[in-house]
Protein backbone atom coordinates (compact mmCIF):
# COMPACT_ATOMS: atom_id res chain seq x y z
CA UNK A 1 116.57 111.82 98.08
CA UNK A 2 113.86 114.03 98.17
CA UNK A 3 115.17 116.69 100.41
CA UNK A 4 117.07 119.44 98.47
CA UNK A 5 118.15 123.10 99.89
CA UNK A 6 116.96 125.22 97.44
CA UNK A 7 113.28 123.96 96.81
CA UNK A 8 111.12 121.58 95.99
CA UNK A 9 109.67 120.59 92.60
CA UNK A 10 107.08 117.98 91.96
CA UNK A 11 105.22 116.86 88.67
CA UNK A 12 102.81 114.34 87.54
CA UNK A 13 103.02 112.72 84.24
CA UNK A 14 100.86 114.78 81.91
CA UNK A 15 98.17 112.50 81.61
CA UNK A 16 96.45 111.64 77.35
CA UNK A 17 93.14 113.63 77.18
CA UNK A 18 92.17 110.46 74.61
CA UNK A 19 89.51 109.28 76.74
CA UNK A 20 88.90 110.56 80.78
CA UNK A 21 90.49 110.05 84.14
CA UNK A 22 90.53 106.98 85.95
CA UNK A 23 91.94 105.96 89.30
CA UNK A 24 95.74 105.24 87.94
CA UNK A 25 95.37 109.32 87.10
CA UNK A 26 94.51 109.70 90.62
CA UNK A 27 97.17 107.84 92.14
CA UNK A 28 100.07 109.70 90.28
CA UNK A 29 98.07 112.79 91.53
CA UNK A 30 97.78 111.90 95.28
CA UNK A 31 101.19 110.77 95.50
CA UNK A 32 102.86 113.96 94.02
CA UNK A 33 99.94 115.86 96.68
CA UNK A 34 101.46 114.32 99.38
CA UNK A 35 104.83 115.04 98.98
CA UNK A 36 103.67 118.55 97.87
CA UNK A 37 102.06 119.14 101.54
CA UNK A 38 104.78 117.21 103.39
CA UNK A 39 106.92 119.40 102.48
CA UNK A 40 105.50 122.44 103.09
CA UNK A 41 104.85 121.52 106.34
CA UNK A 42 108.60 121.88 106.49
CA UNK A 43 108.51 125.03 105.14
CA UNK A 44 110.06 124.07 101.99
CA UNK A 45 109.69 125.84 98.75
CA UNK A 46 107.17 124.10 96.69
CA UNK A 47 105.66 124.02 93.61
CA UNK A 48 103.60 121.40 92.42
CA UNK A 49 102.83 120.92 88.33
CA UNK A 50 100.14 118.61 86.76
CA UNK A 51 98.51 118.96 83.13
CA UNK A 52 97.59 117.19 79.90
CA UNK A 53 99.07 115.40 77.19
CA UNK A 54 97.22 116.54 73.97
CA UNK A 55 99.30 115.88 70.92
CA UNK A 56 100.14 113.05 69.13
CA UNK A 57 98.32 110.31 67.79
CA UNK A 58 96.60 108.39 70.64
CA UNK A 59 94.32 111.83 70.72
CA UNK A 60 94.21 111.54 66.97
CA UNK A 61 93.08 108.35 66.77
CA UNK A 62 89.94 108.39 70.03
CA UNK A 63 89.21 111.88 68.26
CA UNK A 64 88.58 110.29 64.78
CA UNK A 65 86.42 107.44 66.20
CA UNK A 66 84.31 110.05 68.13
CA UNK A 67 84.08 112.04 64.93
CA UNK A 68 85.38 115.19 66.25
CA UNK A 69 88.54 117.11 65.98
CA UNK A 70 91.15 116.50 68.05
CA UNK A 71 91.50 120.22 69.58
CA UNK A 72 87.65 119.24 70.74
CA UNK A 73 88.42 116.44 72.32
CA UNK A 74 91.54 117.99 74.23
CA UNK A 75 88.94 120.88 75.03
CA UNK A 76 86.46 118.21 76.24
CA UNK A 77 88.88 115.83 78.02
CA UNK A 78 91.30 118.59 79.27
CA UNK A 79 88.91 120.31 81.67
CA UNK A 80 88.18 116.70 83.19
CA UNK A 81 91.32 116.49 84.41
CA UNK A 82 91.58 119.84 86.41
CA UNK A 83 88.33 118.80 87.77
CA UNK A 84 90.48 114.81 89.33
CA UNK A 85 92.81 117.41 90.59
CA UNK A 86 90.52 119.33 92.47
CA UNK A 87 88.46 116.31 93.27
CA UNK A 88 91.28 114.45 94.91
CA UNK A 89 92.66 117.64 96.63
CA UNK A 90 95.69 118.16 94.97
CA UNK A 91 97.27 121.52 95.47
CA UNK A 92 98.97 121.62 92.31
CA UNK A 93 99.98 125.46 91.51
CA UNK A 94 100.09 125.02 87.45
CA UNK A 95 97.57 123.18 85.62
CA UNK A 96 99.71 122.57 82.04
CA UNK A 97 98.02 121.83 78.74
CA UNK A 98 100.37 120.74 76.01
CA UNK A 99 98.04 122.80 73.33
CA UNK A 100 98.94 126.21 74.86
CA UNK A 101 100.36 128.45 72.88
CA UNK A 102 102.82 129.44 75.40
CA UNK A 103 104.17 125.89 75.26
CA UNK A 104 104.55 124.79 71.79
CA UNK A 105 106.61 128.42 71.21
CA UNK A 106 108.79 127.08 74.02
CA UNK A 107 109.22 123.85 72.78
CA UNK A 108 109.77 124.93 69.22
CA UNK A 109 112.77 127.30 70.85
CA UNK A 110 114.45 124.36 72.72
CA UNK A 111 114.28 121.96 69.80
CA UNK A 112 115.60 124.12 67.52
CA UNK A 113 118.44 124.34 69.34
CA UNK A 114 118.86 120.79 70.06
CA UNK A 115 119.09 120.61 66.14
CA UNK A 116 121.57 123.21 65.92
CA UNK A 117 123.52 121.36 68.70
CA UNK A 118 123.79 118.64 65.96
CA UNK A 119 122.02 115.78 67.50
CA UNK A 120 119.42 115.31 65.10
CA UNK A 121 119.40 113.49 61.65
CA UNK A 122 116.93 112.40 59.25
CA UNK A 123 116.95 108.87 58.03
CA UNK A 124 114.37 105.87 57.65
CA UNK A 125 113.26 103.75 60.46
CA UNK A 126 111.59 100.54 60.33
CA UNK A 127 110.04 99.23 63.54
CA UNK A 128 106.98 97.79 65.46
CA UNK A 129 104.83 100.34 66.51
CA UNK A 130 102.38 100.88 69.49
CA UNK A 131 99.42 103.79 68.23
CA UNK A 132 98.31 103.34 72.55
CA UNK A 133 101.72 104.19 73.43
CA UNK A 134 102.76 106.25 71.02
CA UNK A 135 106.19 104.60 70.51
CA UNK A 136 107.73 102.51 68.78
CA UNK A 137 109.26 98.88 70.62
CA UNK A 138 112.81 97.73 70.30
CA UNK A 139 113.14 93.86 70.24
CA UNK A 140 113.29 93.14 73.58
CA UNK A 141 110.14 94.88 74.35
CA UNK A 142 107.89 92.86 72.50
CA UNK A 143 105.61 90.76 74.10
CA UNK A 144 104.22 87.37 72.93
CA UNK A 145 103.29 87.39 69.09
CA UNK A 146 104.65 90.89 68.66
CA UNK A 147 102.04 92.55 71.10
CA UNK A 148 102.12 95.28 73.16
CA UNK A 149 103.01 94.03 76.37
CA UNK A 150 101.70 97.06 78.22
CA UNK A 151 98.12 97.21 76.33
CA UNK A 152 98.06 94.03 74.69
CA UNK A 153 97.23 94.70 71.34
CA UNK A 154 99.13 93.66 67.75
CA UNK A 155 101.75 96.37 67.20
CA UNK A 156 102.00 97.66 63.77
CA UNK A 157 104.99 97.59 61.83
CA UNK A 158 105.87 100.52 60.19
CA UNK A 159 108.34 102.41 57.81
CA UNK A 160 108.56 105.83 57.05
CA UNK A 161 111.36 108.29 56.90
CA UNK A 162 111.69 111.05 59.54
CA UNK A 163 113.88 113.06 61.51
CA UNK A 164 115.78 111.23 64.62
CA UNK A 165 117.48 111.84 67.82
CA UNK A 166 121.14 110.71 68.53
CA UNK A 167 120.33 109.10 71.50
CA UNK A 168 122.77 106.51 70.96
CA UNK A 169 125.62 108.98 71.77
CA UNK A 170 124.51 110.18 75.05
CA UNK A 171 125.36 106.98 76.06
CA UNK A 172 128.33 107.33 78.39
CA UNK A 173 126.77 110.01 79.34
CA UNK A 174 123.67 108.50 81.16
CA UNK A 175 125.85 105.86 82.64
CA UNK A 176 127.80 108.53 84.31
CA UNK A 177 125.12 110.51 85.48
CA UNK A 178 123.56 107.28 87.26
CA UNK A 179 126.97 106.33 88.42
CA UNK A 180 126.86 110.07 89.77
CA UNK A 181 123.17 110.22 91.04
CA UNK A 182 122.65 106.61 92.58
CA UNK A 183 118.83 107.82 93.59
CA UNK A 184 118.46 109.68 90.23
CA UNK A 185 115.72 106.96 90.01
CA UNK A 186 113.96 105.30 93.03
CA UNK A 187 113.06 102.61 94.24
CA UNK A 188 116.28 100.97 93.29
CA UNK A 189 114.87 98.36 91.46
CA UNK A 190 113.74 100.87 88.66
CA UNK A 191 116.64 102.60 88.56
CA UNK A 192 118.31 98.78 87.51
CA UNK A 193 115.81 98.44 84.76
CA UNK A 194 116.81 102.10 83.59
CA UNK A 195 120.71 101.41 83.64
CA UNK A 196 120.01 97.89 82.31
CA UNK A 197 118.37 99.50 79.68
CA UNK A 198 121.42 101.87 79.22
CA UNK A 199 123.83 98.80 79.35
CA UNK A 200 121.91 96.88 76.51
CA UNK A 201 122.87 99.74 74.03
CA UNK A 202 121.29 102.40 72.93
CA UNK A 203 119.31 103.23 69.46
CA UNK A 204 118.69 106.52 68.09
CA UNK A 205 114.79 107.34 68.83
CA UNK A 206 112.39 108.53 66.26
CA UNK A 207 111.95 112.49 66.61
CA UNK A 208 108.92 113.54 63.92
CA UNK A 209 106.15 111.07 62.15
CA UNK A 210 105.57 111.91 58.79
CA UNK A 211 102.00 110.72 58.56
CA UNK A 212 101.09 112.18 62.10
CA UNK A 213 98.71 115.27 61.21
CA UNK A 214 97.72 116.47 65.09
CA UNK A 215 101.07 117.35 66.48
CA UNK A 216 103.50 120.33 66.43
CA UNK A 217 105.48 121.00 63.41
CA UNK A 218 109.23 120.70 63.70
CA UNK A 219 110.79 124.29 63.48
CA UNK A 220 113.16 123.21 61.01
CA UNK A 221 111.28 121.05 59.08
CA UNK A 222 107.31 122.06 59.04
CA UNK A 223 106.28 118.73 56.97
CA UNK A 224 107.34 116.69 59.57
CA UNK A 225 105.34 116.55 62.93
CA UNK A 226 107.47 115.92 66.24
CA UNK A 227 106.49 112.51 68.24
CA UNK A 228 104.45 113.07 71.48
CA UNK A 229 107.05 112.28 73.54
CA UNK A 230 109.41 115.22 72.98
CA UNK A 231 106.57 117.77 73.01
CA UNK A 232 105.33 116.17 76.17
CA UNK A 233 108.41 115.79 78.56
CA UNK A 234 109.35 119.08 77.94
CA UNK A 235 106.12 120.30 79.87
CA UNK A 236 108.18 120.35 82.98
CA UNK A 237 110.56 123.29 81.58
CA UNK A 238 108.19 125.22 79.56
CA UNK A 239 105.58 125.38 82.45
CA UNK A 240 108.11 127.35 84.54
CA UNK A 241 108.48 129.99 82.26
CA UNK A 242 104.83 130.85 82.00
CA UNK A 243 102.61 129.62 85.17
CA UNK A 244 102.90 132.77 87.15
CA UNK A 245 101.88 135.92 85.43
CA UNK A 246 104.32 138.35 84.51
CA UNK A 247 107.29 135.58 85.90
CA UNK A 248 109.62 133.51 84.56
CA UNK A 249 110.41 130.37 87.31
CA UNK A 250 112.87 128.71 85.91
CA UNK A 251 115.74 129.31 87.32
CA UNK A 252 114.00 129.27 91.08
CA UNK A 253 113.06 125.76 90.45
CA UNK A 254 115.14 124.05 87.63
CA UNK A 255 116.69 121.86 87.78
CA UNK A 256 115.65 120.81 91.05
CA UNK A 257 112.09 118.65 90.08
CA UNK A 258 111.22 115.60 91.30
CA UNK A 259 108.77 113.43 88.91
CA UNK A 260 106.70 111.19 89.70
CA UNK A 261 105.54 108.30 87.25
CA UNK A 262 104.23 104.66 86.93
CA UNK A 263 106.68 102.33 85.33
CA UNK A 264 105.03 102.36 82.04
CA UNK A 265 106.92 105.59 80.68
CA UNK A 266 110.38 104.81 82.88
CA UNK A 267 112.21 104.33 79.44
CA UNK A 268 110.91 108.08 77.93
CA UNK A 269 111.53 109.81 81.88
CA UNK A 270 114.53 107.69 82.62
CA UNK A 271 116.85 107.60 79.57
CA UNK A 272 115.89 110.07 76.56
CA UNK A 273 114.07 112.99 79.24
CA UNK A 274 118.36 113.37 80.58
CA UNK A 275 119.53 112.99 77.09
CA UNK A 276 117.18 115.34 75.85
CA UNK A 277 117.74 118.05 78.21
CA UNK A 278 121.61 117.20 77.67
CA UNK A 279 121.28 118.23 74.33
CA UNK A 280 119.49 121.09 74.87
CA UNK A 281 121.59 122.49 77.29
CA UNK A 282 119.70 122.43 80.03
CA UNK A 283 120.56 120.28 83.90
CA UNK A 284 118.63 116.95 84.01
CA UNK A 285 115.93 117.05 87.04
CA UNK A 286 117.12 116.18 90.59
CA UNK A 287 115.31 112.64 90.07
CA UNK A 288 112.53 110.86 89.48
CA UNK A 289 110.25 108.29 91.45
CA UNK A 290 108.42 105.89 90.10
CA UNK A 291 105.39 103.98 91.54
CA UNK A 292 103.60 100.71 90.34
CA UNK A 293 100.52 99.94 88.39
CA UNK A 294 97.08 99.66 90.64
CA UNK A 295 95.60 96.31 89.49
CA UNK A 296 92.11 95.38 88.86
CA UNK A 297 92.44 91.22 89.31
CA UNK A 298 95.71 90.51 87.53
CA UNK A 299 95.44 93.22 84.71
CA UNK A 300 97.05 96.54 84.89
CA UNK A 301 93.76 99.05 85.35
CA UNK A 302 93.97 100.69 81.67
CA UNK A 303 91.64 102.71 79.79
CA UNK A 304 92.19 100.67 76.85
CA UNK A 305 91.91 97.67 78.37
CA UNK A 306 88.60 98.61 80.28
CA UNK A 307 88.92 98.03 83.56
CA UNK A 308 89.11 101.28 85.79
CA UNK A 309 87.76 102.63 88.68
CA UNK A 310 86.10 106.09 88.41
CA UNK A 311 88.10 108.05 91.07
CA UNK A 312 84.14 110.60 91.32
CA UNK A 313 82.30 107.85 92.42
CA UNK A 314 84.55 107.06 94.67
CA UNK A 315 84.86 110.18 96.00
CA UNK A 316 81.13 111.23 95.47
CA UNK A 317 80.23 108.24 98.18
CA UNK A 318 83.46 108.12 100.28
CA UNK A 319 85.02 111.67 100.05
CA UNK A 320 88.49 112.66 98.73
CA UNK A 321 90.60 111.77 101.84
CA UNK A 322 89.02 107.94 101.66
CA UNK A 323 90.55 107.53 97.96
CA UNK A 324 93.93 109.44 99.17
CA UNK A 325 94.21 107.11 102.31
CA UNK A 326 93.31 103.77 100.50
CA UNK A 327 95.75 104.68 97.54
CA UNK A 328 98.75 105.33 99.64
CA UNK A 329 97.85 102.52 102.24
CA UNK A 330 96.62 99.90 100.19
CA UNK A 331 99.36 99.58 97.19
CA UNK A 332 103.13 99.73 98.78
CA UNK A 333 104.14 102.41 96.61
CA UNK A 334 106.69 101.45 94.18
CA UNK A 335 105.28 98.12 93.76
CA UNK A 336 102.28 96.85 91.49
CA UNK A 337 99.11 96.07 93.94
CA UNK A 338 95.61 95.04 93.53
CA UNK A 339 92.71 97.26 94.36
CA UNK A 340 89.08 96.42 94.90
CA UNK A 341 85.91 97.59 95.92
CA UNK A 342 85.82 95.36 98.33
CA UNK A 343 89.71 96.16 99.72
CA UNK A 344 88.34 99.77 99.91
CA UNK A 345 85.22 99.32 102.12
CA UNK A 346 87.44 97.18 104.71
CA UNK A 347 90.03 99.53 104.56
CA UNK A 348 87.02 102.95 105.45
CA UNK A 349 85.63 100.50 107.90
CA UNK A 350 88.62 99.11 110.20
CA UNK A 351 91.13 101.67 110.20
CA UNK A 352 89.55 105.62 108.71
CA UNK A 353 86.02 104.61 110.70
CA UNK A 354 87.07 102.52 113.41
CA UNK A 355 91.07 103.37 114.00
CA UNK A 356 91.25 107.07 113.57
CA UNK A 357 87.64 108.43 113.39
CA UNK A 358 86.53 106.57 116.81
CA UNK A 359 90.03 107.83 118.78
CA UNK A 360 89.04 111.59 117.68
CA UNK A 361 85.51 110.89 118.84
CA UNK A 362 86.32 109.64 122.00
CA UNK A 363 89.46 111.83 122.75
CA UNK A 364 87.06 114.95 122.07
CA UNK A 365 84.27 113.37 123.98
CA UNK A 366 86.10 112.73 126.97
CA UNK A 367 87.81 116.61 126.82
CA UNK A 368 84.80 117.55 126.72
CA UNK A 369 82.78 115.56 129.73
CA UNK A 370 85.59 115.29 132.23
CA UNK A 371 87.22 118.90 131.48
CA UNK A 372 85.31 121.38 129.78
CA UNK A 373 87.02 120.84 126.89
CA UNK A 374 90.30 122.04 128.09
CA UNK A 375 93.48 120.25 127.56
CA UNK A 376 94.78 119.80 130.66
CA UNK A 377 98.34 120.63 131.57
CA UNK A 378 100.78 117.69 132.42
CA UNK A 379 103.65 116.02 131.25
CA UNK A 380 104.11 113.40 128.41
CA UNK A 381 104.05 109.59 129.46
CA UNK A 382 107.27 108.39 128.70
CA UNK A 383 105.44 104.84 128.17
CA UNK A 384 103.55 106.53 126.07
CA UNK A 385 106.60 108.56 123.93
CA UNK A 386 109.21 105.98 124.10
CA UNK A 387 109.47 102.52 122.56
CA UNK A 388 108.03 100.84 119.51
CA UNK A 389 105.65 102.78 117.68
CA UNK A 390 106.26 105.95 120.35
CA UNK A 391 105.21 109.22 119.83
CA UNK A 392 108.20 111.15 120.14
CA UNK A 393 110.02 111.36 117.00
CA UNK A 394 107.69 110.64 114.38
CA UNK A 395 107.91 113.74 112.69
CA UNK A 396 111.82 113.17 111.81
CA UNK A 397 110.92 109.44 111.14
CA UNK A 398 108.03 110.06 108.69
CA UNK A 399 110.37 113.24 107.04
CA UNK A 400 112.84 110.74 106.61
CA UNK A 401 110.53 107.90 104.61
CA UNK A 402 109.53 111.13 102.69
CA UNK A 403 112.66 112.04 101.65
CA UNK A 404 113.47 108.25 100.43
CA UNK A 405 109.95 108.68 98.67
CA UNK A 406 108.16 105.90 101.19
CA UNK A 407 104.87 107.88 101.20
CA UNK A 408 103.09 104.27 101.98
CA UNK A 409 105.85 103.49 104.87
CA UNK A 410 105.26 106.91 106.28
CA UNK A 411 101.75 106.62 106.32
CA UNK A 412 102.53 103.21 108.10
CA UNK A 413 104.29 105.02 110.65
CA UNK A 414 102.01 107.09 110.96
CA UNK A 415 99.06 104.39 111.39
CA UNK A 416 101.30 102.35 114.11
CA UNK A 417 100.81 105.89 116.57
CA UNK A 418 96.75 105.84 115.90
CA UNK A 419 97.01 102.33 116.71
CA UNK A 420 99.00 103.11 120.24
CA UNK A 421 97.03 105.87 121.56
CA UNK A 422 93.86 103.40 121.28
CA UNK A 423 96.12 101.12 122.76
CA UNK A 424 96.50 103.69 125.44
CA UNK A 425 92.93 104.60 125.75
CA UNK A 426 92.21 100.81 127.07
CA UNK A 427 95.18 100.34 128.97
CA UNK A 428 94.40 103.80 131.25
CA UNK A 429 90.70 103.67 131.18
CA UNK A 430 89.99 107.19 131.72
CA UNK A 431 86.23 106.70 131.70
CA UNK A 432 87.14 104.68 135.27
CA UNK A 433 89.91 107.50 136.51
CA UNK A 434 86.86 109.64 135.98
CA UNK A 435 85.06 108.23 139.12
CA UNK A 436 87.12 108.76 141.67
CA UNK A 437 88.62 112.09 142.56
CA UNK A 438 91.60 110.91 144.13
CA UNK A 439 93.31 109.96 140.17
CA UNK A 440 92.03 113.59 139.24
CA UNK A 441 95.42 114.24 138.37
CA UNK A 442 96.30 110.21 136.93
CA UNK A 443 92.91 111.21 134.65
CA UNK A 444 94.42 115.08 133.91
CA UNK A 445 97.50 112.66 132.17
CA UNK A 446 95.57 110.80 130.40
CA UNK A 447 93.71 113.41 128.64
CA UNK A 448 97.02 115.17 128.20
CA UNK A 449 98.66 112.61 126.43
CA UNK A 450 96.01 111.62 124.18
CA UNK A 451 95.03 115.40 123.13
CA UNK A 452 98.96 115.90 122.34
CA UNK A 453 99.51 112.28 121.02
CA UNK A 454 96.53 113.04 118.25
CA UNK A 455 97.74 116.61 117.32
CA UNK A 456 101.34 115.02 116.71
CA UNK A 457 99.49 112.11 114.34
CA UNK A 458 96.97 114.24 112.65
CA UNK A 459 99.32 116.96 111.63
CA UNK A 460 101.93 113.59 110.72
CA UNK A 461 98.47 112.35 108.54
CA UNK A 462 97.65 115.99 107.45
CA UNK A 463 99.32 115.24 103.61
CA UNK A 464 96.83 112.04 103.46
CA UNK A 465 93.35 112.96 105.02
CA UNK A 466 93.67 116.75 104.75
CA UNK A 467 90.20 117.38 104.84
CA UNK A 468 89.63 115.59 108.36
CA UNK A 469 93.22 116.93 110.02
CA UNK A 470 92.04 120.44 109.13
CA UNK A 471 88.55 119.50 110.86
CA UNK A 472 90.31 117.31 113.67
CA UNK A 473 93.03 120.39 114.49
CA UNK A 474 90.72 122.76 114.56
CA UNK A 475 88.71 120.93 117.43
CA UNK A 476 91.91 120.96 119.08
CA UNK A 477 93.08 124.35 118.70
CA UNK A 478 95.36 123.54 116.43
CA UNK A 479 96.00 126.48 113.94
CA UNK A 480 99.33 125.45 112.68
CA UNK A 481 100.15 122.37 110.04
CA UNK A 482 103.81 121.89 110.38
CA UNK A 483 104.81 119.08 111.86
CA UNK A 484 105.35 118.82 115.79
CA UNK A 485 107.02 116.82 118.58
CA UNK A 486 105.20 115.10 121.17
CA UNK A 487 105.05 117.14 124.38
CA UNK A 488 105.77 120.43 122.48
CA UNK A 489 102.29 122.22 123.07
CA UNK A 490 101.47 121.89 126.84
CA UNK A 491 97.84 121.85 128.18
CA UNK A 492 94.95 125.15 127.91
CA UNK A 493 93.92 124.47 124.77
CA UNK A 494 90.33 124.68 123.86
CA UNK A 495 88.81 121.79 122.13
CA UNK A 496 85.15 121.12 120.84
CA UNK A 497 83.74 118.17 119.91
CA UNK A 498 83.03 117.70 115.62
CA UNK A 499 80.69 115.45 113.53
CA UNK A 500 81.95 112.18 112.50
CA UNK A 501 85.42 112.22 110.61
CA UNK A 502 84.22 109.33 108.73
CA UNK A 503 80.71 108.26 109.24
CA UNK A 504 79.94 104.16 109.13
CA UNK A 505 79.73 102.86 105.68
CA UNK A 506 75.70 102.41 105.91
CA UNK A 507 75.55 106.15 106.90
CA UNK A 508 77.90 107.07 104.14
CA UNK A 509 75.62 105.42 101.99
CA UNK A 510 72.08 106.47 103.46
């Protein structure tokens, strides 16, 4: 799905500057990193958007019980964000805020035309209302008592009389672009809630909010501010047109942008985001892929609902490529999962500590005592490359689980190797080869194997622990970060040994 020949265009949701990151921002973030670095490994042409949501009334509303305007608490809130980017290592190469200038003139341009396309009216509507989501729920997306099922709280209900989008008639439409695009939306089971959702009929969408005062003005209509939603999702076109100084990048990378999302904001990405651009005149995006909610006990880990993890601590105790590994090894991605403190630390422990951070330590140790630190030249062991969980041909294997957006089963893959070559480490003994100099050359094999089986995993890992793969290739004279094959680099290079990759948790903590 993911693969594409012209380039490569990933986004986050724009994440609501109404109150501060927390570690559902982060996972959106990690997962569009990864596919961001995967591909560049493969020399694709990437680039990689993230931003802020800042209109609308959710920011209204946390503004007016802080006491503050809105544009503050954007210019608070905002900068927060860039810093959970950084902080988690993302490599985005845009960083969009939905108050720029730059954007709003943009968005003002396409709407305009969507209303001289004809596909906007103005009428009453009369609905139940989320203020947290910022939308308002048909019927069969209420949840017990007329709640929010998402955050739980009373909806309101609420008539006013506003300006609207025909979504109803880009019905057929939608159903023939999924019938079209069968991984439009992955994993499959969210693209069946988004064509169920088609199938149940469609209802024309509010467009403005009369009451709404912190939002954009419609171009055609300045009394009426436009609902969050349409100034929001088109971030990913008007960001193209302005990220790069003095260059418009639209046409080098539209349509062909891959989102990534949680499940909570399938119906905005999924059904009116096509419709929208359909009306506009512009190609839908190549597809979108949509990951779970991280749980905290049985509860979706909200803001509103209090119950997040701060991604800084986490990283301020554990580092960045600790968070990155637990989030894409811990949750399957696609599905809902629980996370815990407690899941984390055993996670570090067993497999970052113990799996990978002991078989660099020893592999570089060993170099290092028995030859110098010079890879020795010999041949791959076919027991070693062949058979399940082999070295040779993870490369195509995790670029395929890429491209079907499996980050979590890559990483998998990836963790079955790690798990071998320790495998291998006890089953050859080395540290006995080492005493006798008649299995010079057995030992020479050995050391081989496991310098070239840990190059081909940590450049396989490199989109998940970057941090540690650039540490761990560099002690093996590894300059390059595209992906390898096993056996492809043959013995001479000049290793050195390296601090801990990831320290035991009670030296962490000391």
């Amino acid at each position: 799905m993911l693969r594409h020949p012209v380039g490569f265009y990933v986004t986050t949701p724009i994440f609501y500057v109404n109150a501060e990151p927390h570690l559902g921002h982060a996972y959106s973030t990690i997962a569009a990193d990864v596919f961001a670095r995967h591909m560049r490994q493969r020399g694709e042409d990437v680039f990689f958007l993230t931003g802020t949501d800042e209109h609308g009334e959710p920011v209204e509303l946390a503004a007016e019980r802080e006491g503050i305007t809105p544009q503050e608490l954007a210019d608070r809130n905002a900068p927060r964000f860039q810093e959970m980017a950084r902080a988690v290592g993302a490599t985005n190469d845009f960083f969009i805020r939905t108050s720029d200038p730059r954007h709003t003139s943009r968005v003002a341009e396409i709407m305009q035309r969507v209303y001289d396309n004809g596909h906007v009216y103005r009428g009453t509507y009369e609905g139940w209302y989320c203020p947290r989501c910022a939308d308002f729920k048909t019927e069969r997306e209420l949840g017990p008592g007329n709640t929010c099922p998402i955050h739980e709280i009373p909806l309101e209900r609420e008539q006013e009389e506003n300006w609207f989008f025909r979504l109803s008639a880009f019905e057929d439409y939608l159903k023939r672009l999924y019938a079209e695009r069968p991984d439009f939306v992955v994993p499959d089971f969210r693209r069946n809630e988004a064509v169920s959702f088609i199938e149940g009929g469609l209802q024309d969408v509010s467009l403005s909010r009369a009451k709404l005062k912190w939002g954009m003005p419609l171009p055609w209509d300045s009394s009426q501010r436009m609902y969050v939603w349409f100034d929001a999702l088109l971030n990913y076109v008007t960001a193209l047109s302005f990220a790069r100084e003095g260059e418009d990048l639209t046409e080098r990378y539209w349509p062909y942008a891959f989102h990534v999302l949680a499940k909570d904001i399938l119906k905005f990405h999924a059904v009116i985001w096509p419709a929208l651009c359909h009306a506009a005149g512009l190609e839908p995006p190549r597809g979108m892929v949509i990951h779970g909610y991280l749980l905290m006990g049985e509860k979706k880990m909200s803001k509103s609902l209090g119950n997040v993890l701060d991604p800084f601590e986490v990283i301020e105790r554990f580092g960045s490529d600790a968070l990155r590994f637990y989030c894409m090894r811990e949750v399957s991605f696609g599905q809902d999962g629980s996370v815990s403190a407690a899941g984390f630390e055993a996670r570090y422990e067993t497999e970052l500590a113990n799996d990978f951070g002991n078989l660099a330590s020893r592999t570089l140790a060993m170099l290092a005592r028995y030859r110098d630190g010079v890879v020795p030249d010999a041949q791959p062991d076919p027991e070693l490359a062949e058979g399940e969980d082999g070295l040779r041909g993870l490369a195509a294997e995790v670029s395929e689980l890429i491209d079907r957006a499996e980050p979590s089963q890559a990483l998998a893959a990836a963790w079955g190797r790690v798990r071998r070559l320790n495998r291998y480490v006890e089953e050859r003994r080395p540290w006995d080869l080492a005493k006798d100099e008649a299995k010079a050359a057995e030992l020479d094999s050995v050391l081989y194997n496991l310098a070239e089986g840990l190059r081909v995993v940590t450049l396989a890992l490199y989109p998940y622990i970057p941090n540690a793969a650039d540490k761990l290739l560099a002690a093996l004279g590894e300059p390059s970060r595209e992906l390898a094959e096993f056996g492809s680099r043959g013995g001479g290079a000049r290793t050195e040994r390296t601090e801990a990759l990831f320290p035991k948790l009670e030296t962490a903590a000391s």
